[in-house]
Protein backbone atom coordinates (compact mmCIF):
# COMPACT_ATOMS: atom_id res chain seq x y z
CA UNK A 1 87.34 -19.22 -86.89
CA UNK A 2 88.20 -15.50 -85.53
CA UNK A 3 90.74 -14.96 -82.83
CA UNK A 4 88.60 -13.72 -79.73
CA UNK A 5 89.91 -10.36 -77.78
CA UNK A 6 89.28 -10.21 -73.99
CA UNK A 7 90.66 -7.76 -71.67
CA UNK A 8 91.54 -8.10 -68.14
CA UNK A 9 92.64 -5.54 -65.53
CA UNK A 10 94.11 -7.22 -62.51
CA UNK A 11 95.33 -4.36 -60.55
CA UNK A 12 94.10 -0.46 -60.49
CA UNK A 13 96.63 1.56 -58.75
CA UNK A 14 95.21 4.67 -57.21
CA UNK A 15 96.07 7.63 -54.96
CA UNK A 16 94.09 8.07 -52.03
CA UNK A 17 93.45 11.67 -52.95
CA UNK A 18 94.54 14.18 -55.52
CA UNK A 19 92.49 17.56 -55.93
CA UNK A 20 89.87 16.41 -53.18
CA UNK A 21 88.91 13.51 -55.02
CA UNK A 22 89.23 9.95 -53.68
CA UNK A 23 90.66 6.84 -55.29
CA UNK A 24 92.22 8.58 -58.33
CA UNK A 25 93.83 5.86 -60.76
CA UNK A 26 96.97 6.65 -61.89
CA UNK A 27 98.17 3.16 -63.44
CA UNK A 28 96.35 0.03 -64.44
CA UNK A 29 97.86 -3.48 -65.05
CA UNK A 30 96.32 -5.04 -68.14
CA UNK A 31 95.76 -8.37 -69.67
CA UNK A 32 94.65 -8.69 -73.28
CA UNK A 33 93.85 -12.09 -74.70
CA UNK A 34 93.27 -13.48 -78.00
CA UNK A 35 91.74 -16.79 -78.09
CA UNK A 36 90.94 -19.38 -81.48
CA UNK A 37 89.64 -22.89 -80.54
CA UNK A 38 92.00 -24.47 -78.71
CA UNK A 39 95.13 -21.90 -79.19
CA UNK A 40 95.55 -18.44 -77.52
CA UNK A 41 98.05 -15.63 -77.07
CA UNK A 42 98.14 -13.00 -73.83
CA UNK A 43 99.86 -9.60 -73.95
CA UNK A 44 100.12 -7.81 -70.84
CA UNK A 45 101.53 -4.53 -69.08
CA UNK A 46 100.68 -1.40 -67.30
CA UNK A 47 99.14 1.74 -68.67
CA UNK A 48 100.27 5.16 -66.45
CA UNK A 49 97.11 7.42 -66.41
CA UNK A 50 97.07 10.99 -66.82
CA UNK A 51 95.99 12.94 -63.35
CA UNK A 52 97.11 16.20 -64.49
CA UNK A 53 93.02 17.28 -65.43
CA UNK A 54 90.48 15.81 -63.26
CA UNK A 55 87.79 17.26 -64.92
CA UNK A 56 86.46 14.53 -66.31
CA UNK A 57 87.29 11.98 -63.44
CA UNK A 58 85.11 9.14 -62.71
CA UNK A 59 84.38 8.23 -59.20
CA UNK A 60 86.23 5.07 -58.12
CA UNK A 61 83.01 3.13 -57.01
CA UNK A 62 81.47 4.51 -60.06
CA UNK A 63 84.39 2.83 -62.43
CA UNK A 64 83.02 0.42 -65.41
CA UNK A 65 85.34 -2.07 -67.27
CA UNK A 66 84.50 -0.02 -70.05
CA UNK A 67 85.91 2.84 -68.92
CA UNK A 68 88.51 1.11 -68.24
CA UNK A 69 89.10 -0.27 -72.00
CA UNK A 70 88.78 3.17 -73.16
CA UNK A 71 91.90 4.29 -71.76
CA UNK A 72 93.74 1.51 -73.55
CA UNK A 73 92.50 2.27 -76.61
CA UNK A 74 93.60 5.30 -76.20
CA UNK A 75 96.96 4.63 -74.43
CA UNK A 76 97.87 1.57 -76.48
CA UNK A 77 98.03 0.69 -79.89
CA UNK A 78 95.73 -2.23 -79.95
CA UNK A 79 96.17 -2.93 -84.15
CA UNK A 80 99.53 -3.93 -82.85
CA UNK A 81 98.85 -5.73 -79.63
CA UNK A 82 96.09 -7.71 -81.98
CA UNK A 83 98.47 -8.50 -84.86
CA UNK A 84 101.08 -9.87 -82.35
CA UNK A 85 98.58 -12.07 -80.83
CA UNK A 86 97.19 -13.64 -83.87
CA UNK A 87 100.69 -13.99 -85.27
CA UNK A 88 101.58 -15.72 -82.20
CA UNK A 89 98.30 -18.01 -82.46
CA UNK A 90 99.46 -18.77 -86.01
CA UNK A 91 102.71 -19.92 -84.81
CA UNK A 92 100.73 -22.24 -82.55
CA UNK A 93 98.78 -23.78 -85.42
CA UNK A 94 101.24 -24.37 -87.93
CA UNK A 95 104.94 -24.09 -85.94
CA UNK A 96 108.11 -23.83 -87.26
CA UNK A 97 109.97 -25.76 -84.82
CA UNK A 98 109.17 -27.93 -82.67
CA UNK A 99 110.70 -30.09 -79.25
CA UNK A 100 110.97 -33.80 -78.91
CA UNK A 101 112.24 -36.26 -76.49
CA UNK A 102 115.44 -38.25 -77.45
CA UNK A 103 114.26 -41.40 -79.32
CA UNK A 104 116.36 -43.34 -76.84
CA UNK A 105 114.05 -42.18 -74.04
């Protein structure tokens, strides 16, 4: 089975206005999960966003999730983000160490 990638953005920080433009995101908190089955991994942080050159600026309201994951694929390296997920999912499926209650319990 492949590891499925899903991205979540909980927060979009914006100013109120830069340049006479409204709602201008400057930093996004992300969420990027892999899932397999029953096992999954999350990675997570914030991505600062250039607001030097509006020129391409996308009105808040306007705003898709895709946008959105552009950025990170542009800010982040996602190769990296994705092999530290599915190594963590590995460790999941086959661990190398494990806890257990005291067999007096």
């Amino acid at each position: 089975m492949a590891i499925t990638y899903t991205w979540e953005f909980p927060q979009l920080n914006c100013y109120p206005t830069k340049d006479s433009k409204t709602d201008v995101v400057f930093d996004v908190g992300w969420r990027y999960t892999g899932t397999e089955g029953d096992y999954s991994s999350v990675e997570y942080g914030t991505v600062s966003i250039p607001t030097d050159d509006l020129s391409s600026f996308i009105a808040y309201d306007s705003l898709t999730k895709a946008d959105v994951e552009g950025w990170m694929t542009t800010a982040l390296d996602i190769d990296a983000i994705k092999s530290r997920i599915s190594a963590a999912i590995d460790k999941q499926k086959n661990p190398t160490e494990i806890s257990k209650d005291p067999p007096w319990s």
